[in-house]
N, C-alpha and C. Protein backbone atom coordinates (compact mmCIF):
# COMPACT_ATOMS: atom_id res chain seq x y z
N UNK A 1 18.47 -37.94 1.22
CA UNK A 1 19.37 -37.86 0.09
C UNK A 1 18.97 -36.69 -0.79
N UNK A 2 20.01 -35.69 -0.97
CA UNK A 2 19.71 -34.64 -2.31
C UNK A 2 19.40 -35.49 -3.58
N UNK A 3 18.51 -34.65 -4.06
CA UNK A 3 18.26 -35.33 -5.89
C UNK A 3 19.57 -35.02 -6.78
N UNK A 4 19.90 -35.71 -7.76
CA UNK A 4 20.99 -35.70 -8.18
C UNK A 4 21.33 -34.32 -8.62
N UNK A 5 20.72 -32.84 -8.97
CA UNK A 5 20.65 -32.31 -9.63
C UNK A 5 20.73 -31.21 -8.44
N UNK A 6 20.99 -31.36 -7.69
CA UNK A 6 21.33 -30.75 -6.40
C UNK A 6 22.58 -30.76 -5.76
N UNK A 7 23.55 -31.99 -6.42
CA UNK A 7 24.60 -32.34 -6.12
C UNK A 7 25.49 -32.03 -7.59
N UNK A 8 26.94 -32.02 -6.86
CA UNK A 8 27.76 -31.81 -8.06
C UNK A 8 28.39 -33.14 -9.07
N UNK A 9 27.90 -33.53 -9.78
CA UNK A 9 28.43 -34.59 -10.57
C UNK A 9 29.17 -35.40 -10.31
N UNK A 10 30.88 -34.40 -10.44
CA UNK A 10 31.94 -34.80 -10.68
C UNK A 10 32.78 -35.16 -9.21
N UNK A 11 31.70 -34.63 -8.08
CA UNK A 11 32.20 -35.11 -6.52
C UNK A 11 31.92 -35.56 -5.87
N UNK A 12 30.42 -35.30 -5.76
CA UNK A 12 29.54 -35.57 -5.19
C UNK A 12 28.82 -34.55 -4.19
N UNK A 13 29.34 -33.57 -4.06
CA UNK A 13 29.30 -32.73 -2.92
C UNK A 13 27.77 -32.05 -3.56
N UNK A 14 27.35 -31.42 -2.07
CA UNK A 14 26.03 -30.52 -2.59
C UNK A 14 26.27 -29.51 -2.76
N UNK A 15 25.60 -28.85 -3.80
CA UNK A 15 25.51 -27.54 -4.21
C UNK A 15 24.75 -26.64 -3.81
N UNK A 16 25.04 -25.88 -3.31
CA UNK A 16 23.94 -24.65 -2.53
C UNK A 16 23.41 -24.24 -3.55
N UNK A 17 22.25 -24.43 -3.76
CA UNK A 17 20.67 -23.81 -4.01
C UNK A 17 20.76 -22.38 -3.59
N UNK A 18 20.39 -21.22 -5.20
CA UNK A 18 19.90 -20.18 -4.51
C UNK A 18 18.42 -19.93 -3.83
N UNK A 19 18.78 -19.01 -2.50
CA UNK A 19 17.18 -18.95 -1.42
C UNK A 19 15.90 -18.35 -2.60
N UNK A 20 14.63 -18.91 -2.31
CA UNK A 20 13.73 -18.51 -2.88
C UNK A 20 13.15 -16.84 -2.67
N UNK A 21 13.15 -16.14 -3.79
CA UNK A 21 12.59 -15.01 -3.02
C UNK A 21 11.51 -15.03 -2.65
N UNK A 22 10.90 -14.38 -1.38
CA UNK A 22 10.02 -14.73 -1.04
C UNK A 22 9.19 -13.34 -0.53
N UNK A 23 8.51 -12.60 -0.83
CA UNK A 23 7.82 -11.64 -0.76
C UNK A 23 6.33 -11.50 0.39
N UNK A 24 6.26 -10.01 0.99
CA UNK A 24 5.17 -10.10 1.77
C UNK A 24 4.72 -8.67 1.69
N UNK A 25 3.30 -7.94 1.40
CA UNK A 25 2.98 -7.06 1.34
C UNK A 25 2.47 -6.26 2.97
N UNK A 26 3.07 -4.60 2.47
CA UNK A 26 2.57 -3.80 4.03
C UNK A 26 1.36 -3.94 4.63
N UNK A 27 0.17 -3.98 4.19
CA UNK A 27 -0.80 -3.67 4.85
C UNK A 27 -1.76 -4.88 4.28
N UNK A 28 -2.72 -5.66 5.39
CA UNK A 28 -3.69 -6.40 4.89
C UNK A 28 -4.36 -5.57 3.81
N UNK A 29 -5.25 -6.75 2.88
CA UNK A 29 -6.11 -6.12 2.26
C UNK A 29 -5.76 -5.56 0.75
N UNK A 30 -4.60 -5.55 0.46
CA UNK A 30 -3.52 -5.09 -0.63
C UNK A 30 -4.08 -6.07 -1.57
N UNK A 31 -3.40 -7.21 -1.04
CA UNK A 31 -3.89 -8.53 -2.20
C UNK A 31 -4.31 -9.56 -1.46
N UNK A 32 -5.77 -10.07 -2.22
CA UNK A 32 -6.39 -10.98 -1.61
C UNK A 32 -6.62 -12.03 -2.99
N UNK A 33 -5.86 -13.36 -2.31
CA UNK A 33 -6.41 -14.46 -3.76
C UNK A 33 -7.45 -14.75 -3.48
N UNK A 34 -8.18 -15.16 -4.20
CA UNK A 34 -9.70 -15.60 -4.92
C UNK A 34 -9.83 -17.30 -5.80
N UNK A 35 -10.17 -18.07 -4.67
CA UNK A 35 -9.81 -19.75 -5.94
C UNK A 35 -11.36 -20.44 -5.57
N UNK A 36 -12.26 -20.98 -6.31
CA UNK A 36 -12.64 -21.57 -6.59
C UNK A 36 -12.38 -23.37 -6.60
N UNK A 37 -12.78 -23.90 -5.92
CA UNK A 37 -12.59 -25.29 -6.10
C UNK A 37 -13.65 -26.67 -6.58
N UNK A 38 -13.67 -27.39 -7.34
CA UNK A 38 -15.26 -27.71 -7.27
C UNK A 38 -14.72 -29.53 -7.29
N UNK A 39 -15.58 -29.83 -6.22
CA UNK A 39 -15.06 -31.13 -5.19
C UNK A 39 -16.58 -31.93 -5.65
N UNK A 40 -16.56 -33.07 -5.96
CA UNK A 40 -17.57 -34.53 -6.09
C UNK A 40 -18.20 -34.71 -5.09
N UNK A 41 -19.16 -34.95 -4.78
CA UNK A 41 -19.67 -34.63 -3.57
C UNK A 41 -20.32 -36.81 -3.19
N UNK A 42 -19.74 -37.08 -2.33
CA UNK A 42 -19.79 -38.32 -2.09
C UNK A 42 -21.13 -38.86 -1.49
N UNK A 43 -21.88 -39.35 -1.41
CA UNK A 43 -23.53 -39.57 -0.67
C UNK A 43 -22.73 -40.11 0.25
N UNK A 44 -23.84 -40.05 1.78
CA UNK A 44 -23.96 -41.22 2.73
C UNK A 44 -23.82 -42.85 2.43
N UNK A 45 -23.10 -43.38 2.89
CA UNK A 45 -22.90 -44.85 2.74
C UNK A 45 -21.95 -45.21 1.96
N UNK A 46 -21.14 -44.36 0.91
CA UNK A 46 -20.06 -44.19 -0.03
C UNK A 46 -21.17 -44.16 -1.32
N UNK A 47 -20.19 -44.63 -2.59
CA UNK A 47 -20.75 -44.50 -4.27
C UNK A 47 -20.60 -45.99 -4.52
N UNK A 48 -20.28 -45.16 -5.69
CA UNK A 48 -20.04 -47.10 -6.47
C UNK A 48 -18.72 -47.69 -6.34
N UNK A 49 -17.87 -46.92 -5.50
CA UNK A 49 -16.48 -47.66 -5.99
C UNK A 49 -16.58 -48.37 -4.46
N UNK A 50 -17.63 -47.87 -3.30
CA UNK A 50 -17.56 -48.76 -2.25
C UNK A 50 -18.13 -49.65 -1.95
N UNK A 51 -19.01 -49.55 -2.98
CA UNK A 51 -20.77 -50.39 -2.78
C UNK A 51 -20.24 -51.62 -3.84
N UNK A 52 -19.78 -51.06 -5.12
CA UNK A 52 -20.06 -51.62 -6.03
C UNK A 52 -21.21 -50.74 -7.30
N UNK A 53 -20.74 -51.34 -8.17
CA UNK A 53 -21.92 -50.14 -9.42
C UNK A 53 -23.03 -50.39 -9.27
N UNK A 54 -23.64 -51.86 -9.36
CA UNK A 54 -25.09 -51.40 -9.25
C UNK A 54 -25.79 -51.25 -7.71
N UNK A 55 -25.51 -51.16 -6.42
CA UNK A 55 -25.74 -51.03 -5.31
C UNK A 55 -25.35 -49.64 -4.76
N UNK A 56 -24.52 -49.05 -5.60
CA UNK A 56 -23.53 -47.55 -5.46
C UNK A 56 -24.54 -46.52 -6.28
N UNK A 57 -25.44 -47.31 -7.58
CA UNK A 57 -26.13 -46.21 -8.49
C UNK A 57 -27.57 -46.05 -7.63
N UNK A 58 -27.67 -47.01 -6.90
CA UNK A 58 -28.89 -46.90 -6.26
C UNK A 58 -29.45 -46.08 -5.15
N UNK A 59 -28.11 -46.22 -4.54
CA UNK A 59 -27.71 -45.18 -3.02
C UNK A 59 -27.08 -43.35 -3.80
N UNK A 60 -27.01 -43.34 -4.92
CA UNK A 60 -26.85 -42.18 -5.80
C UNK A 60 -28.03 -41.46 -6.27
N UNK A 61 -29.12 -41.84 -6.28
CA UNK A 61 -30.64 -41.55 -6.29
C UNK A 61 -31.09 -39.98 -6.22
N UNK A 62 -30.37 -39.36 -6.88
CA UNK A 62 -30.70 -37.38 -6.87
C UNK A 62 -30.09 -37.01 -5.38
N UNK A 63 -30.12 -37.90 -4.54
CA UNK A 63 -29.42 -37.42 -3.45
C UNK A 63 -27.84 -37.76 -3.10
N UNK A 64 -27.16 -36.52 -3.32
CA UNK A 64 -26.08 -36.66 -3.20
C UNK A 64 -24.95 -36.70 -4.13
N UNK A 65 -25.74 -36.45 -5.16
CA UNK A 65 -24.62 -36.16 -6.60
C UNK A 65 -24.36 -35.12 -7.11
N UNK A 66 -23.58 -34.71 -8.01
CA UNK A 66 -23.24 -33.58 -8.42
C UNK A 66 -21.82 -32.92 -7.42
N UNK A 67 -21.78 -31.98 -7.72
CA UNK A 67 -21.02 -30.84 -6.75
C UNK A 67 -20.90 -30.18 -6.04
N UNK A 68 -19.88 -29.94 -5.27
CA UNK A 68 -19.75 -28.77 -4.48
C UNK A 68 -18.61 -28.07 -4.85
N UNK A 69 -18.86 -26.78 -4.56
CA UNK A 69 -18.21 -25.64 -4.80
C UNK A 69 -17.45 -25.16 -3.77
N UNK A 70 -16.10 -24.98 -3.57
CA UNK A 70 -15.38 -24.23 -2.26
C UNK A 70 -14.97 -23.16 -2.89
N UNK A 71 -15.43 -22.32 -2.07
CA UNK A 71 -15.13 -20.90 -2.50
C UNK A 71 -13.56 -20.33 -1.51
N UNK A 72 -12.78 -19.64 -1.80
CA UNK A 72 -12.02 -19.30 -0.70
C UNK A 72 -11.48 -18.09 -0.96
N UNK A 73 -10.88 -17.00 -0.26
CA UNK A 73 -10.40 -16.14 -0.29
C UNK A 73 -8.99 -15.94 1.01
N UNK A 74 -7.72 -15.29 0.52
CA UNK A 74 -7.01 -15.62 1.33
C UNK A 74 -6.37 -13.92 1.29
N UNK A 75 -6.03 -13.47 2.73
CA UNK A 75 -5.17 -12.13 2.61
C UNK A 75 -3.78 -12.55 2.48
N UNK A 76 -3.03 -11.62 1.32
CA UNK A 76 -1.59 -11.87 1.13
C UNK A 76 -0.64 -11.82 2.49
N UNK A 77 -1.19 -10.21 3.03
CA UNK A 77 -0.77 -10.15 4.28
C UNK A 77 -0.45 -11.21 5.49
N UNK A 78 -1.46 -11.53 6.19
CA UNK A 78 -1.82 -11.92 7.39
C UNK A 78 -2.22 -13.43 6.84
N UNK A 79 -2.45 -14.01 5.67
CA UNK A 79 -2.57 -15.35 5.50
C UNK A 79 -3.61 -15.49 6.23
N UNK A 80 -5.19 -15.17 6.76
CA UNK A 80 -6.28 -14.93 6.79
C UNK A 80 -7.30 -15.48 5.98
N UNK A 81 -7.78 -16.57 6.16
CA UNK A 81 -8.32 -17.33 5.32
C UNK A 81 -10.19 -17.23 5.13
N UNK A 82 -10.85 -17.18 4.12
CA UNK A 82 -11.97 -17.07 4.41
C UNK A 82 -12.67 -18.04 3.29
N UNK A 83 -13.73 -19.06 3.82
CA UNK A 83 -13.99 -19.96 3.24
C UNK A 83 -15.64 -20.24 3.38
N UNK A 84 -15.95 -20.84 1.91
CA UNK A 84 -17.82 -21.39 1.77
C UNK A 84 -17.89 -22.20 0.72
N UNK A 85 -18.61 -23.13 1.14
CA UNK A 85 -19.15 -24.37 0.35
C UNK A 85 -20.02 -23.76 -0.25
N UNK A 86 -20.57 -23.59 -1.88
CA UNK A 86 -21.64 -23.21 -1.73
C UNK A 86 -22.10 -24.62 -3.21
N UNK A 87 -23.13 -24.00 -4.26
CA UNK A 87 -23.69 -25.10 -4.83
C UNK A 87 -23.59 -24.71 -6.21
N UNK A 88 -23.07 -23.86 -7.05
CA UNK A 88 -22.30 -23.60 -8.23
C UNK A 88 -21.39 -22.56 -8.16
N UNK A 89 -20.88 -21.90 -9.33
CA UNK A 89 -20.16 -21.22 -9.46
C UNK A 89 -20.08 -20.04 -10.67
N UNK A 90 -21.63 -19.84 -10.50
CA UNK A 90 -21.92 -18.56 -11.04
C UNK A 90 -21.47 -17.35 -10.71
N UNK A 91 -21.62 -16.13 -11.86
CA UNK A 91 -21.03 -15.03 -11.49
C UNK A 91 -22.00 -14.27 -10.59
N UNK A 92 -23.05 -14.63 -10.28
CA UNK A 92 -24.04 -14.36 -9.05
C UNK A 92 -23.24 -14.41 -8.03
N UNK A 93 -23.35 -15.86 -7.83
CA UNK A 93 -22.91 -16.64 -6.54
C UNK A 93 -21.65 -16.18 -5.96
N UNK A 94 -20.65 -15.87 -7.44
CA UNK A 94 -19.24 -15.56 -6.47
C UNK A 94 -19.39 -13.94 -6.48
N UNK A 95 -19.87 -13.97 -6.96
CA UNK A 95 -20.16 -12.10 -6.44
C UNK A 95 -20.20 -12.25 -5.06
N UNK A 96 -21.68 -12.58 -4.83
CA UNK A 96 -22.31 -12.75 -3.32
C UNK A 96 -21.06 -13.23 -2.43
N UNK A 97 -20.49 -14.49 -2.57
CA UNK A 97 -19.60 -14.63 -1.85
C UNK A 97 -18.28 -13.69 -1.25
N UNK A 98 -17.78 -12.72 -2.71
CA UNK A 98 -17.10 -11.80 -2.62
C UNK A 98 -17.38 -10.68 -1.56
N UNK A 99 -18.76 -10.29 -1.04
CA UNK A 99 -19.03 -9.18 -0.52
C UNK A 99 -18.94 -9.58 0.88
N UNK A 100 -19.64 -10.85 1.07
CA UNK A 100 -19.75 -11.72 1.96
C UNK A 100 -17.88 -11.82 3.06
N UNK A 101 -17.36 -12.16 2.09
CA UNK A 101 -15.36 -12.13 2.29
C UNK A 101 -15.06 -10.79 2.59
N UNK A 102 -15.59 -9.54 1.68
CA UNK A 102 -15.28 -8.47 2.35
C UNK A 102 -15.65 -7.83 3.97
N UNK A 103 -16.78 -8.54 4.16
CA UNK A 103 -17.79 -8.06 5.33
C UNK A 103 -16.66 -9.01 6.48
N UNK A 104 -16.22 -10.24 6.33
CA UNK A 104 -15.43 -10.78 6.92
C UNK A 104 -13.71 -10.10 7.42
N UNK A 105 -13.43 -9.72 5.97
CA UNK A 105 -12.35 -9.29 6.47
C UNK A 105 -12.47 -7.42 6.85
N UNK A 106 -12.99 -7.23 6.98
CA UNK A 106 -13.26 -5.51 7.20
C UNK A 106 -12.71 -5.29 8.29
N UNK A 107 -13.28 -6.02 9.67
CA UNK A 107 -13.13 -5.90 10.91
C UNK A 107 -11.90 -6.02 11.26
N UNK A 108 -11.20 -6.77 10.46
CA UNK A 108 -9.51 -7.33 11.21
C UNK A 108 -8.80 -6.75 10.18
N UNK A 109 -9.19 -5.60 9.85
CA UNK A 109 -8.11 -5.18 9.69
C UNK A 109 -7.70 -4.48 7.87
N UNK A 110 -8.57 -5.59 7.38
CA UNK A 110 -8.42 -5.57 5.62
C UNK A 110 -9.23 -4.55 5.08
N UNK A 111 -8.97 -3.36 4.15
CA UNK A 111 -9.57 -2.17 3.33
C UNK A 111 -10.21 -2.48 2.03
């Protein structure tokens, strides 16, 4: 079923939607996104919402808490994906990662 707002009111009939523009650059390497993601990092055996709280805080013990970091980089071009877990998200770290993504995409193609 179209959402109402897709259809014409007074008929019912659907209304053609204008096409999305949708854009793609010449040459890899042009534009590359850059996202950061930072994901809960679950211990072995689950947490507290599987255990229960006090059997979940116990199995939480410095091991296994805190974060992780997904780093990713993607070519506009070729949709070329390049990806790392790492353990914050300092301007160190994503540096390093950055050069790291370049050394990756060099070979196939990206400037």
């Amino acid at each position: 079923m179209p959402l109402l707002t897709h259809i014409d009111q007074s008929s019912g009939v659907r209304v053609r939607r204008a096409k999305p523009i949708r854009y793609e650059l010449a040459e890899p390497g042009q534009l590359v996104h850059v996202d950061i993601k930072k994901q809960g990092r679950i211990p072995d055996g689950g947490g507290h919402r599987m255990l229960g709280r006090q059997a979940g805080n116990r199995n939480n013990k410095k091991k296994g808490r805190g974060y992780a970091f997904l780093h990713h980089a993607v070519d506009d071009h070729s949709r070329l994906a390049y990806s790392e877990i790492l353990d914050d998200e300092r301007k160190e770290t994503a540096s390093a990662f950055w050069e790291r993504a370049n050394a990756f995409f060099k070979p196939r193609g990206s400037r």
